[in-house]
PDB file of N, CA and C in Angstrom:
ATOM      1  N   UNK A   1       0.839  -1.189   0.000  1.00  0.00           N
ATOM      2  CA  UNK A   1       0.000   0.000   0.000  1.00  0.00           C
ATOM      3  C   UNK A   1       0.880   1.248   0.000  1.00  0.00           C
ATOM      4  N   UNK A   2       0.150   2.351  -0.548  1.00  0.00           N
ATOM      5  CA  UNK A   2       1.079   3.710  -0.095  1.00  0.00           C
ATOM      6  C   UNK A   2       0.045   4.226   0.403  1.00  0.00           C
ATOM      7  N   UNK A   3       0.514   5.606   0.504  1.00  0.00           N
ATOM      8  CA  UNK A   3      -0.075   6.781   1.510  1.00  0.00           C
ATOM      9  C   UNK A   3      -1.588   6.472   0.782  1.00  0.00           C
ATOM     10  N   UNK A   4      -1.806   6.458  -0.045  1.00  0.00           N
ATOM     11  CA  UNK A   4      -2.685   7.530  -0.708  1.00  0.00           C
ATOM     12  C   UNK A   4      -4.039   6.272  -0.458  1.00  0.00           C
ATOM     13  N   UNK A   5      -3.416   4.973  -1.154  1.00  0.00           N
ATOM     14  CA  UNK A   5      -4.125   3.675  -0.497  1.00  0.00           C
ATOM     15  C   UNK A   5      -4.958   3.594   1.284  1.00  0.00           C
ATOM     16  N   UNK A   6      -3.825   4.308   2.147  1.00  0.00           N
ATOM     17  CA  UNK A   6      -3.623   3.915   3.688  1.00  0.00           C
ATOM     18  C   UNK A   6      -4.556   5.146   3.539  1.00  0.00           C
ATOM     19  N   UNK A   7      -4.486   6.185   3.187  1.00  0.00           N
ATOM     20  CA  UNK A   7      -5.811   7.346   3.342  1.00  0.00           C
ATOM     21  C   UNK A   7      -6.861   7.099   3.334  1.00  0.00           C
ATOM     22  N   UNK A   8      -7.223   5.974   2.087  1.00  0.00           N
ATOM     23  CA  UNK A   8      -8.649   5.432   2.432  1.00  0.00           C
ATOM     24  C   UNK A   8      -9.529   4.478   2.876  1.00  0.00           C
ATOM     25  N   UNK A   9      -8.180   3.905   4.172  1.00  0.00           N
ATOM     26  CA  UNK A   9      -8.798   3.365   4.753  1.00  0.00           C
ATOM     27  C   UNK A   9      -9.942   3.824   5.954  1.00  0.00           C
ATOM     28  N   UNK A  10     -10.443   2.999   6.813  1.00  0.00           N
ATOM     29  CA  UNK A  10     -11.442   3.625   7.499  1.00  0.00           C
ATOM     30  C   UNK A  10     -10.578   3.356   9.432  1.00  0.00           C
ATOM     31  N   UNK A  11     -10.237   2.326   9.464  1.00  0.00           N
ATOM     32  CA  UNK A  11      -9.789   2.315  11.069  1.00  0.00           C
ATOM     33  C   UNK A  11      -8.091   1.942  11.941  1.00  0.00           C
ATOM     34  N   UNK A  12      -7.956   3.397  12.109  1.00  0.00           N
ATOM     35  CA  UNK A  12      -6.612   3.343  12.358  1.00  0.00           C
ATOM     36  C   UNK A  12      -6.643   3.385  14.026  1.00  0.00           C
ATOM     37  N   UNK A  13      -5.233   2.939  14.027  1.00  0.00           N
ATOM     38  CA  UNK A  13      -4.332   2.372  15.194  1.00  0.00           C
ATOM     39  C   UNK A  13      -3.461   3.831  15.785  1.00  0.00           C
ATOM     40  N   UNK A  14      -3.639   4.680  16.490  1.00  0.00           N
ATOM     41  CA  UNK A  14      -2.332   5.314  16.415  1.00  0.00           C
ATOM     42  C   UNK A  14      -2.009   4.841  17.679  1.00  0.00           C
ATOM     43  N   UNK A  15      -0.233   4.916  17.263  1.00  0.00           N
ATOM     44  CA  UNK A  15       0.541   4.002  18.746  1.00  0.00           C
ATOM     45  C   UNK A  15       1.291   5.163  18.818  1.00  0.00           C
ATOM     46  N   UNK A  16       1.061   5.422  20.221  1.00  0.00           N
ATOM     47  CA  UNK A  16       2.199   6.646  20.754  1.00  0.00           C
ATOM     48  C   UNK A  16       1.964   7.550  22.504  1.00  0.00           C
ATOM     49  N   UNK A  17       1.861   8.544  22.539  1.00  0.00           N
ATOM     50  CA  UNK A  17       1.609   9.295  23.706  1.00  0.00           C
ATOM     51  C   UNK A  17       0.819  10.382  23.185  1.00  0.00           C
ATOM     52  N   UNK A  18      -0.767   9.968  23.050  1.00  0.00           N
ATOM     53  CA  UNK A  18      -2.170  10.480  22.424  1.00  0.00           C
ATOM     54  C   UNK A  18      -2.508  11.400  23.669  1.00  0.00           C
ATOM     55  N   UNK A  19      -2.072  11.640  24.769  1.00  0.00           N
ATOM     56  CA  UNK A  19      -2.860  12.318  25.461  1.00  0.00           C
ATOM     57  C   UNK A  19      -2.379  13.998  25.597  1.00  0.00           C
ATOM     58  N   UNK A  20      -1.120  13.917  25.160  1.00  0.00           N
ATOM     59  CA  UNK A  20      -0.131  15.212  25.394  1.00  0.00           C
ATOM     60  C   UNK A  20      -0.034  15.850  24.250  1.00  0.00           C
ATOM     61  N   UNK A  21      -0.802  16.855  24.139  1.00  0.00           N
ATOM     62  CA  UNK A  21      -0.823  17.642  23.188  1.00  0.00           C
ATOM     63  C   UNK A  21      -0.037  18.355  22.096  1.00  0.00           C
ATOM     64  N   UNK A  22       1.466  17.994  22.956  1.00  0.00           N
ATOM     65  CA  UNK A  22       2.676  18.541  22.308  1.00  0.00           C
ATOM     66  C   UNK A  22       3.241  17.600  21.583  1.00  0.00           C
ATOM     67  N   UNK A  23       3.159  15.862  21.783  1.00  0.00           N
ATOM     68  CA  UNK A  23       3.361  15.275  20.923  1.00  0.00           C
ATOM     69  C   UNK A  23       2.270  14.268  19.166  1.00  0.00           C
ATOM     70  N   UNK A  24       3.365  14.452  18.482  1.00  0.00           N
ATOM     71  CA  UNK A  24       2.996  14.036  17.019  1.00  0.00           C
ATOM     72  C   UNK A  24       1.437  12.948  17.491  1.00  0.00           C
ATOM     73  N   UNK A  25       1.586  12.021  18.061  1.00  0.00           N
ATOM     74  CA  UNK A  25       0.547  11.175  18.531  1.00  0.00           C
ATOM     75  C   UNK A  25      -0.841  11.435  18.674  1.00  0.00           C
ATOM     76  N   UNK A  26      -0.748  12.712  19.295  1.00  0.00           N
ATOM     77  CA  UNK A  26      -1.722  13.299  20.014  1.00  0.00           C
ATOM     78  C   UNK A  26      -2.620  14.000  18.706  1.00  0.00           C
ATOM     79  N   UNK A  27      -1.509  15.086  17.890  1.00  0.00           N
ATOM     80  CA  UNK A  27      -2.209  15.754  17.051  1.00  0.00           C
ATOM     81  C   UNK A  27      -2.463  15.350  15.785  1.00  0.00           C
ATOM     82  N   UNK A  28      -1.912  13.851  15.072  1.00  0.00           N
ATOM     83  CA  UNK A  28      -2.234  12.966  14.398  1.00  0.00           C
ATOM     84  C   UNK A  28      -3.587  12.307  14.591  1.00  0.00           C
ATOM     85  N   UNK A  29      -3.621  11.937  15.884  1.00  0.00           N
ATOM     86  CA  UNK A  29      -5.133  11.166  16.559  1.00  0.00           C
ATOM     87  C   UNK A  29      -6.670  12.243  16.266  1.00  0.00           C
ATOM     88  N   UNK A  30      -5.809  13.615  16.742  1.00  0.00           N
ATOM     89  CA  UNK A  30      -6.915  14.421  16.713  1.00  0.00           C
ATOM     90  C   UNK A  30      -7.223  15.022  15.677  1.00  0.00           C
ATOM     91  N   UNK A  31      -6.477  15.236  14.935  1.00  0.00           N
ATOM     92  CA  UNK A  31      -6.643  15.271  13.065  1.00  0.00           C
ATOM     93  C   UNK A  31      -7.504  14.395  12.077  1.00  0.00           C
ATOM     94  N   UNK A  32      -7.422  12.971  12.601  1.00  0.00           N
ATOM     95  CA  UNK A  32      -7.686  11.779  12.002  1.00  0.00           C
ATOM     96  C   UNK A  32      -8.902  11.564  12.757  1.00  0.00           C
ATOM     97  N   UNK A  33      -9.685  11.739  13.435  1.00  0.00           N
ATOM     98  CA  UNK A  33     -10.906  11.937  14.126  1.00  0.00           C
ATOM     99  C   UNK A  33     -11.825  13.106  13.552  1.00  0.00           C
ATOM    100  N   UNK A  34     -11.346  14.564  13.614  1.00  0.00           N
ATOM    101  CA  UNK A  34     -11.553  15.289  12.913  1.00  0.00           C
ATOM    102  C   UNK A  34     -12.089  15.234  11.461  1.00  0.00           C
ATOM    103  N   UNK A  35     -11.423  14.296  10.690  1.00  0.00           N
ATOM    104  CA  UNK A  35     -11.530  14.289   9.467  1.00  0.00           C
ATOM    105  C   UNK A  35     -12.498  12.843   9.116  1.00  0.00           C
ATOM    106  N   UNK A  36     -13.032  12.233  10.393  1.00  0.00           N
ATOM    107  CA  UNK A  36     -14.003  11.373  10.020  1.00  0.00           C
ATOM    108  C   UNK A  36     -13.715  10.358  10.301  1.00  0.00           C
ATOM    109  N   UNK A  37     -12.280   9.706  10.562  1.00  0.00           N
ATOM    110  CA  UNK A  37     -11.870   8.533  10.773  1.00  0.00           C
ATOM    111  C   UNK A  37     -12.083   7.626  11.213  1.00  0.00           C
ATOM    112  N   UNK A  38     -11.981   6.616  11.706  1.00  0.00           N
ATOM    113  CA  UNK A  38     -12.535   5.574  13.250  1.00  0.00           C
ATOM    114  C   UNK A  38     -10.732   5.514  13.789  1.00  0.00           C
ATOM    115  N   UNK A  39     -10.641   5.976  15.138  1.00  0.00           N
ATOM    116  CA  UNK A  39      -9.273   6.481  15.617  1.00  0.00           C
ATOM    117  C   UNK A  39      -8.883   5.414  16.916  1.00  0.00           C
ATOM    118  N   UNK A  40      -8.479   4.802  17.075  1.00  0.00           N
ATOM    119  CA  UNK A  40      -8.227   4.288  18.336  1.00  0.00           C
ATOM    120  C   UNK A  40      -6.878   4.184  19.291  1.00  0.00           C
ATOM    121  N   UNK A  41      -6.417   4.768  19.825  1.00  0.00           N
ATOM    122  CA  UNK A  41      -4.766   4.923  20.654  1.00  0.00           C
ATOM    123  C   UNK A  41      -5.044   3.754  21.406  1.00  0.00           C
ATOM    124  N   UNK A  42      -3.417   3.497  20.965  1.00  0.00           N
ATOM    125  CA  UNK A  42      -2.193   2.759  21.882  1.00  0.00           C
ATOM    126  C   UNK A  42      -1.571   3.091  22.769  1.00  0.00           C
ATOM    127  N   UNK A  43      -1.138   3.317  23.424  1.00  0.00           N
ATOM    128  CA  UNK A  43       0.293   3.550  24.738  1.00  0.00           C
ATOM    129  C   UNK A  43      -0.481   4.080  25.755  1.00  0.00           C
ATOM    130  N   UNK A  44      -1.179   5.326  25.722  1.00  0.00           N
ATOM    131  CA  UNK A  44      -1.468   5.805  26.655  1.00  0.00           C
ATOM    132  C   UNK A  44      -3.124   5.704  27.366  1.00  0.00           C
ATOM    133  N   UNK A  45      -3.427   5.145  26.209  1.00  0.00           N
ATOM    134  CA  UNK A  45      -4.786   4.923  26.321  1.00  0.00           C
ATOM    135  C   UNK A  45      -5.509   3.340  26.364  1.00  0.00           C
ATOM    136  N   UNK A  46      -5.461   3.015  25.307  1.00  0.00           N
ATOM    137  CA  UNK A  46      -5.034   1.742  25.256  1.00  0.00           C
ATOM    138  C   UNK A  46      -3.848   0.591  25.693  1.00  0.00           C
ATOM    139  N   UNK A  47      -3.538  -0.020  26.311  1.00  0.00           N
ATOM    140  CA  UNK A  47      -2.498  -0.325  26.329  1.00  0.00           C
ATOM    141  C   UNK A  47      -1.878  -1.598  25.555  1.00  0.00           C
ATOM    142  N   UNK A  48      -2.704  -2.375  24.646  1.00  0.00           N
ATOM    143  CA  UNK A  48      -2.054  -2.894  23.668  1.00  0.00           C
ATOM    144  C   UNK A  48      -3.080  -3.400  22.403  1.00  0.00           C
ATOM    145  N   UNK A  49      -2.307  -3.647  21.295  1.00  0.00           N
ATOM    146  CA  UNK A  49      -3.377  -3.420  19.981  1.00  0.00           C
ATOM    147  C   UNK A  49      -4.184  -4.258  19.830  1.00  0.00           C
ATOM    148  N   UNK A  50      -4.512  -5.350  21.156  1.00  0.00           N
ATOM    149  CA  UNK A  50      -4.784  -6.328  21.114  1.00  0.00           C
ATOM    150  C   UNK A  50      -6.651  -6.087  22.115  1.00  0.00           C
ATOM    151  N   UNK A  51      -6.628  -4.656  22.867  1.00  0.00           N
ATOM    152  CA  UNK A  51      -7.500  -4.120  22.937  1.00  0.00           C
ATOM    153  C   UNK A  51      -8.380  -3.517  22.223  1.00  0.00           C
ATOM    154  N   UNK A  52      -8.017  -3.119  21.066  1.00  0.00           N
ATOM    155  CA  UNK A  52      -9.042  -2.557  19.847  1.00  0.00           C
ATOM    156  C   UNK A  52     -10.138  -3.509  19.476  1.00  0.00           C
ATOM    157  N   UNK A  53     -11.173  -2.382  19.819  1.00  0.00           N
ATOM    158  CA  UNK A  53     -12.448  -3.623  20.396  1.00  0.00           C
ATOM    159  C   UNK A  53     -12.847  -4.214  18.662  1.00  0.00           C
ATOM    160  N   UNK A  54     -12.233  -3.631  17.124  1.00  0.00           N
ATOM    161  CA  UNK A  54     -12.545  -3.687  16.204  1.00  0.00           C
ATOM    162  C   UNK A  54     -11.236  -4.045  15.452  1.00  0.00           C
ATOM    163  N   UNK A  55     -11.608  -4.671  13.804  1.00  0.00           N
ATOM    164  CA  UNK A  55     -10.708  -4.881  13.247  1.00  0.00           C
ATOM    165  C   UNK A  55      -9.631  -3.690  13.053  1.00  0.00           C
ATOM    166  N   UNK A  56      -8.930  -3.554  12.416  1.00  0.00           N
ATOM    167  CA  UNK A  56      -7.351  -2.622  12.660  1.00  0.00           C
ATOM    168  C   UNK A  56      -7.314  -2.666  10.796  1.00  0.00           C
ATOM    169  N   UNK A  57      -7.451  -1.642  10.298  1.00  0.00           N
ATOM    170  CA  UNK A  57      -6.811  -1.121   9.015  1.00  0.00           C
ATOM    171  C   UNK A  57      -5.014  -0.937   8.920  1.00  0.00           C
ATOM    172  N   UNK A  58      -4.936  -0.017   9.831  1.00  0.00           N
ATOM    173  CA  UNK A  58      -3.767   0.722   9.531  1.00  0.00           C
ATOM    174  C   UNK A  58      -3.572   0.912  11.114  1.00  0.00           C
ATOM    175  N   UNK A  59      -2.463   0.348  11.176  1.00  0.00           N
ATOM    176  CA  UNK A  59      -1.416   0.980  12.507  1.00  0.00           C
ATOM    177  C   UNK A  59      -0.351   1.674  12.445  1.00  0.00           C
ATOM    178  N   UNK A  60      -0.072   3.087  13.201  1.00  0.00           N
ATOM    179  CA  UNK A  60       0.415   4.248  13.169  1.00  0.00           C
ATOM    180  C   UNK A  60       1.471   4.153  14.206  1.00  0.00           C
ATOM    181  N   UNK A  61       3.098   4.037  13.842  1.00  0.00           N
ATOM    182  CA  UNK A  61       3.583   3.596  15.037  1.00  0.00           C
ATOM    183  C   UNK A  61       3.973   5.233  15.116  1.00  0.00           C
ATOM    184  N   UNK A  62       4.005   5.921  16.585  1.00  0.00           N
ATOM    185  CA  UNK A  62       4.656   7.194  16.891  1.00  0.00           C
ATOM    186  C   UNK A  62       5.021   6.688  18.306  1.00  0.00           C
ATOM    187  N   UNK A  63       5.956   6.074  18.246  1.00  0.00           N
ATOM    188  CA  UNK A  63       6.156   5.930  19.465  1.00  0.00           C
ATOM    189  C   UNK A  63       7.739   5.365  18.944  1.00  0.00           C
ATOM    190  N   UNK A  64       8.812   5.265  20.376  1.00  0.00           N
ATOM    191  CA  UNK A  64      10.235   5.039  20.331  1.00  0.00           C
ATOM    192  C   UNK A  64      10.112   3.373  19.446  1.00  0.00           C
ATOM    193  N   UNK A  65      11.125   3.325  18.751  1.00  0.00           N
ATOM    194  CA  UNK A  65      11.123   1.939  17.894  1.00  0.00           C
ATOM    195  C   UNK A  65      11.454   0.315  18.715  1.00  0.00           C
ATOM    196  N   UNK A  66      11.542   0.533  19.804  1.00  0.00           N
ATOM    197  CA  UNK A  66      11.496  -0.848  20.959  1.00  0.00           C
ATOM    198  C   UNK A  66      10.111  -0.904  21.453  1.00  0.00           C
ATOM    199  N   UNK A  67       9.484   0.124  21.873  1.00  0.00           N
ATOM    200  CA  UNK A  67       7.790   0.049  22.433  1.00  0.00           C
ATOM    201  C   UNK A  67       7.279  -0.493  21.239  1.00  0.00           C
ATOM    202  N   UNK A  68       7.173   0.181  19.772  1.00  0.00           N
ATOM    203  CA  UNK A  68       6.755  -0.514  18.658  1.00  0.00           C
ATOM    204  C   UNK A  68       7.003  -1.678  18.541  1.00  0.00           C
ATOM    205  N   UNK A  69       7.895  -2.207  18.365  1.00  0.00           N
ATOM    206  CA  UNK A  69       8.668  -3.641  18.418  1.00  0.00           C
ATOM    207  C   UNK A  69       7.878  -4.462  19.169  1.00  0.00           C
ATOM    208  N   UNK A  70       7.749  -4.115  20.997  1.00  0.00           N
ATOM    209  CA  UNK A  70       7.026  -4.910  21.102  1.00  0.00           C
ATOM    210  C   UNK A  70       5.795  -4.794  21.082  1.00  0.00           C
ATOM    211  N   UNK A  71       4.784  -3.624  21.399  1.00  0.00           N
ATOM    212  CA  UNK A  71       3.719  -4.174  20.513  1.00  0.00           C
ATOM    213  C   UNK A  71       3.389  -5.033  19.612  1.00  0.00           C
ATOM    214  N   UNK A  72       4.046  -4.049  18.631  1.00  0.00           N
ATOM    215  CA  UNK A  72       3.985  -5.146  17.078  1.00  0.00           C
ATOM    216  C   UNK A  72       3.651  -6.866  17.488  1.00  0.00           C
ATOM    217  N   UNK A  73       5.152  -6.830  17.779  1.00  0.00           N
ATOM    218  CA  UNK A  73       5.251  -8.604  18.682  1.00  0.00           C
ATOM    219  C   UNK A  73       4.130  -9.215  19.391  1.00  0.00           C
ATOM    220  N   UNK A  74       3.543  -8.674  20.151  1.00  0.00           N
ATOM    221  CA  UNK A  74       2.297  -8.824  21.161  1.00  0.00           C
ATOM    222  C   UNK A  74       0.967  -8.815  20.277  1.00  0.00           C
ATOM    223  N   UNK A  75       0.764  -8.600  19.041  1.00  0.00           N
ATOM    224  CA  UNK A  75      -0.319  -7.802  18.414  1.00  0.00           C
ATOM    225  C   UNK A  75      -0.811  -9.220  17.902  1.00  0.00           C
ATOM    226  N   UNK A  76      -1.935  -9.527  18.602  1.00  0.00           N
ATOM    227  CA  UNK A  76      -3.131 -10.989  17.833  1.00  0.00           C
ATOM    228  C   UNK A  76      -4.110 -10.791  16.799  1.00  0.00           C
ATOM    229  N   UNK A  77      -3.696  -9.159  16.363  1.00  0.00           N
ATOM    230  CA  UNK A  77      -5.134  -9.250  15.522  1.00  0.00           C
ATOM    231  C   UNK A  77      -4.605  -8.908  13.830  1.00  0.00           C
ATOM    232  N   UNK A  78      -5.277  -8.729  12.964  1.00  0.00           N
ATOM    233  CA  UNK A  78      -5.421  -8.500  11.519  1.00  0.00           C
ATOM    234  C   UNK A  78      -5.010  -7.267  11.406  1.00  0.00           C
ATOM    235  N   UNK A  79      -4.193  -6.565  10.640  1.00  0.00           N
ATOM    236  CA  UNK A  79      -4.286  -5.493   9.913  1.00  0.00           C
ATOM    237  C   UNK A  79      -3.791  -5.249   8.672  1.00  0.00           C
ATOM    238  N   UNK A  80      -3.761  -4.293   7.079  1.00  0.00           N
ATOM    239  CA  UNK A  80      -3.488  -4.244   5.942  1.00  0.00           C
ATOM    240  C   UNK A  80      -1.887  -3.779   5.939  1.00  0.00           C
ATOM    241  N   UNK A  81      -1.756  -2.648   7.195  1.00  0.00           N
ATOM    242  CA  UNK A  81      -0.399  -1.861   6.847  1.00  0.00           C
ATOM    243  C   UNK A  81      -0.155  -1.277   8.326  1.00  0.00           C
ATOM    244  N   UNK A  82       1.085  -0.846   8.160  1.00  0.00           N
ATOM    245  CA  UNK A  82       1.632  -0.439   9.377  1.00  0.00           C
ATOM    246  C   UNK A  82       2.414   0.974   8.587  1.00  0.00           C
ATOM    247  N   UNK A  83       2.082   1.915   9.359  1.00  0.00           N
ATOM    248  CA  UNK A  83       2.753   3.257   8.877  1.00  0.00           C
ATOM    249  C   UNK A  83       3.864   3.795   9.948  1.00  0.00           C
ATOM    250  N   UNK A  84       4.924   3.919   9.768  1.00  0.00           N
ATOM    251  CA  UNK A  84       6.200   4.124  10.435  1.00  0.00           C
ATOM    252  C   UNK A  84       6.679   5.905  10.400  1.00  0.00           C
ATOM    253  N   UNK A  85       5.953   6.452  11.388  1.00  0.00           N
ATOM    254  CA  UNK A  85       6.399   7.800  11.381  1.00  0.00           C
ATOM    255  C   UNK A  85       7.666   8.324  11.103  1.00  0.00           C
ATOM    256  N   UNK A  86       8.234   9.201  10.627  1.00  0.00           N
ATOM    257  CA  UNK A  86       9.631   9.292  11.067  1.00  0.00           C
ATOM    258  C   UNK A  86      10.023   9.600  12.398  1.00  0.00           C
ATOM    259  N   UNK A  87      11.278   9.163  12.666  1.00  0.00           N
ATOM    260  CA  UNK A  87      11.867   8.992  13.873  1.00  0.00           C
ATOM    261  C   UNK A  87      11.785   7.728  14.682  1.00  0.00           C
ATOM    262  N   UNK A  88      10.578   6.694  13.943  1.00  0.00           N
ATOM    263  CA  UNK A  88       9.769   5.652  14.643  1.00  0.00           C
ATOM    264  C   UNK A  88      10.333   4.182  14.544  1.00  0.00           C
ATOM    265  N   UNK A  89      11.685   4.234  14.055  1.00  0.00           N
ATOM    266  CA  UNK A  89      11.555   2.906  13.493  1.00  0.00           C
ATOM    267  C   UNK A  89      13.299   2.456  13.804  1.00  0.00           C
ATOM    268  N   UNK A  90      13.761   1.599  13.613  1.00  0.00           N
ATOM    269  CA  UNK A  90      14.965   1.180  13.941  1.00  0.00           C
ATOM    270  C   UNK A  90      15.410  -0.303  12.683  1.00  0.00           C
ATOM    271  N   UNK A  91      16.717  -0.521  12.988  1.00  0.00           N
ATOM    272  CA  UNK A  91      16.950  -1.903  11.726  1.00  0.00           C
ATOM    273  C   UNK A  91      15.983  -2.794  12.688  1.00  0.00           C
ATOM    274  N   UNK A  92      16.291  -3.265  13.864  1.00  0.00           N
ATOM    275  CA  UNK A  92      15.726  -4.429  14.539  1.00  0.00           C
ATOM    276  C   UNK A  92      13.857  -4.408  13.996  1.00  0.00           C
ATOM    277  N   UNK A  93      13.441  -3.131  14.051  1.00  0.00           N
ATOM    278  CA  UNK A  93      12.093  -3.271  14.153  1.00  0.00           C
ATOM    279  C   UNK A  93      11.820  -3.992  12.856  1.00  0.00           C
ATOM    280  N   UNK A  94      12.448  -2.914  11.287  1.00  0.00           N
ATOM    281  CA  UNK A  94      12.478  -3.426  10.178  1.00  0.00           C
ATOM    282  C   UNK A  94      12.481  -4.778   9.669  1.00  0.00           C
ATOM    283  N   UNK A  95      13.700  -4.779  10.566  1.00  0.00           N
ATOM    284  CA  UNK A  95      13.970  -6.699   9.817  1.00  0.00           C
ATOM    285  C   UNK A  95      12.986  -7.386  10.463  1.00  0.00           C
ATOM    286  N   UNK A  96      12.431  -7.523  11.562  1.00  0.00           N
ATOM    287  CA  UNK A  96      11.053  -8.461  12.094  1.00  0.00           C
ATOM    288  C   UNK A  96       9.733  -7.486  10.944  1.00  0.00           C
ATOM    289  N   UNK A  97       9.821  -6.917  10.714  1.00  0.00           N
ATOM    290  CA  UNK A  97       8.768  -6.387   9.855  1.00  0.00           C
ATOM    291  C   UNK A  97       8.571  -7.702   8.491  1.00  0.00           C
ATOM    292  N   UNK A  98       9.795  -7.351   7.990  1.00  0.00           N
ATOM    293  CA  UNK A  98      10.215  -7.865   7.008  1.00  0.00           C
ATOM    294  C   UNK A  98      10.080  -9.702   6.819  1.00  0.00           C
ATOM    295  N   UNK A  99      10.395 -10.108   8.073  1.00  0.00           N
ATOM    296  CA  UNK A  99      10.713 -11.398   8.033  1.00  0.00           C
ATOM    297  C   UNK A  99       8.724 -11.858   8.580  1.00  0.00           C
ATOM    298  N   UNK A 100       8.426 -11.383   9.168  1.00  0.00           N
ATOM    299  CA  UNK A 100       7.130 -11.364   9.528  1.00  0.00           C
ATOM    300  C   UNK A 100       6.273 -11.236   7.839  1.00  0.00           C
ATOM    301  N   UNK A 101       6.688 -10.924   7.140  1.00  0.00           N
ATOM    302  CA  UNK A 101       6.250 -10.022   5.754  1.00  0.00           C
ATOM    303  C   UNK A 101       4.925  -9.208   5.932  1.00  0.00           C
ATOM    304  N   UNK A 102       4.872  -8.365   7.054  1.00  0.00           N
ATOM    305  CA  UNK A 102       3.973  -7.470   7.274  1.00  0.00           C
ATOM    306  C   UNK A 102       4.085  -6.295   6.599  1.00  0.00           C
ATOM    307  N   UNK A 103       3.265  -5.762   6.012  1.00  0.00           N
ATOM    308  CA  UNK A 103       3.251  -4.340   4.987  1.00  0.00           C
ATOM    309  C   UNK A 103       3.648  -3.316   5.671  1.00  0.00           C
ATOM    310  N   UNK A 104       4.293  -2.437   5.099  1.00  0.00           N
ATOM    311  CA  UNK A 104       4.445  -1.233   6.228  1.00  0.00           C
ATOM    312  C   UNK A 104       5.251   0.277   5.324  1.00  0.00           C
ATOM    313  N   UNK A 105       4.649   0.613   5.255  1.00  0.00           N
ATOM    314  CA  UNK A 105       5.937   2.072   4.969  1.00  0.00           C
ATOM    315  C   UNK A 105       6.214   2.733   5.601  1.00  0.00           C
ATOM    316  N   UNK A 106       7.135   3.882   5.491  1.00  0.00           N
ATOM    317  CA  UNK A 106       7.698   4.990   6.058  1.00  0.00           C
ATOM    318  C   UNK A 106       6.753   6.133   5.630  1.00  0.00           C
ATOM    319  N   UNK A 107       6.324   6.811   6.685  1.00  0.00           N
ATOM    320  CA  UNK A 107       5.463   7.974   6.328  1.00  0.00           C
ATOM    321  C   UNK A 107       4.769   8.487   7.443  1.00  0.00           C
ATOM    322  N   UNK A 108       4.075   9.552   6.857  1.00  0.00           N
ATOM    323  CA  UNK A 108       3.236  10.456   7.486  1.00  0.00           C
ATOM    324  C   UNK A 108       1.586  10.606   7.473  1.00  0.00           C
ATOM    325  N   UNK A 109       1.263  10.552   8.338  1.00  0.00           N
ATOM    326  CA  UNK A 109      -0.154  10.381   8.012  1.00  0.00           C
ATOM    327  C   UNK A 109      -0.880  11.781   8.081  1.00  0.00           C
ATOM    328  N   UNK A 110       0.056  12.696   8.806  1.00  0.00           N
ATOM    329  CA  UNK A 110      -0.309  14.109   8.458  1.00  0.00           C
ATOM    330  C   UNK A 110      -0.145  14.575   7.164  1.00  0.00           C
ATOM    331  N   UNK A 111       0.950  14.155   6.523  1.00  0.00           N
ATOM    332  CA  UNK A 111       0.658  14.441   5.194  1.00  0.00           C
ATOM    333  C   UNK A 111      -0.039  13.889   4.349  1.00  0.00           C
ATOM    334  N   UNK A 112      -0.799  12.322   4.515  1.00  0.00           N
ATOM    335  CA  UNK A 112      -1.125  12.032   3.815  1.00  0.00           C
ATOM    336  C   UNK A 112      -3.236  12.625   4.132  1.00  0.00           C
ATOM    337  N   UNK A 113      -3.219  13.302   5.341  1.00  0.00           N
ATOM    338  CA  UNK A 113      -4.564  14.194   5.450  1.00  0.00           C
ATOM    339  C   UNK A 113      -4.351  14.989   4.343  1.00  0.00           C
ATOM    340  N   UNK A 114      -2.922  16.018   4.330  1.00  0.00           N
ATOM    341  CA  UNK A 114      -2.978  17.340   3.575  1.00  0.00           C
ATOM    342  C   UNK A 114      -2.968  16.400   2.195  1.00  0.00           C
ATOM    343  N   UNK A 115      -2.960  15.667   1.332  1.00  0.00           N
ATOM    344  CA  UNK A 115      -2.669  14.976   0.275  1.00  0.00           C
ATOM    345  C   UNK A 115      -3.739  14.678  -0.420  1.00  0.00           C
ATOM    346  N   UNK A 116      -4.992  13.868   0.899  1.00  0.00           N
ATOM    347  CA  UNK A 116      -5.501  12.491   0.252  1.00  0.00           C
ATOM    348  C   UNK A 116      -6.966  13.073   1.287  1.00  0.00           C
ATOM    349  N   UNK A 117      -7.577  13.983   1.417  1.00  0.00           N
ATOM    350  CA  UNK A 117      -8.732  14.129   2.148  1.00  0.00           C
ATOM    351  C   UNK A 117      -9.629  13.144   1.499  1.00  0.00           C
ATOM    352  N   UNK A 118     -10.503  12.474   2.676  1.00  0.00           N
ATOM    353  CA  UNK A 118     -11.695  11.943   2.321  1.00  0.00           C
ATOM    354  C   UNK A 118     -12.632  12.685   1.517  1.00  0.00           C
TER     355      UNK A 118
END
């Protein structure tokens, strides 16, 4: 998938620190709600993806690339793609991405609002 694909989906994952306004997490979540989405946080709210009372489109990692990791690892349910913020990601996370053959790119989902509006 790319951005533009992952835009139209309907129920995202964001993984990060959703409650603090100053971080990417937070104003990604509240953007993506805003704009109609079905939104559900990880880390601070949720505490693992395995709580999302619904299937999982797209998971949004914003969070340090070892918390991702293990999530990821921990994660029992279905999803199409995994979107890797920048700053979010590490080789270790990659190569279990990879070897897992789970979909995933590098990107932004803020840009892909300014890009790809519903």
């Amino acid at each position: 998938m790319d951005l533009e694909e992952i835009m139209k989906e309907k129920t995202f994952v964001i993984v990060g620190d959703t409650l603090n306004e100053q971080k990417y997490a937070c104003i990604i979540k509240n953007k993506m709600i805003s704009n109609g989405y079905n939104v559900y946080a990880v880390g601070k709210e949720l505490k693992s993806l395995n709580d999302v009372p619904e299937e999982i489109d797209i998971i949004d990692l914003c969070i340090n690339s070892k918390d991702g990791l293990r999530l990821i690892k921990e994660c029992n349910k279905t999803f199409k793609s995994i979107v890797i913020q920048p700053g979010a990601s590490d080789e270790e996370l990659l190569k279990y991405l990879k070897e897992k053959k789970y979909p995933y790119i590098d990107g932004c989902l803020l840009v892909g609002l300014s890009l790809y509006k519903k």
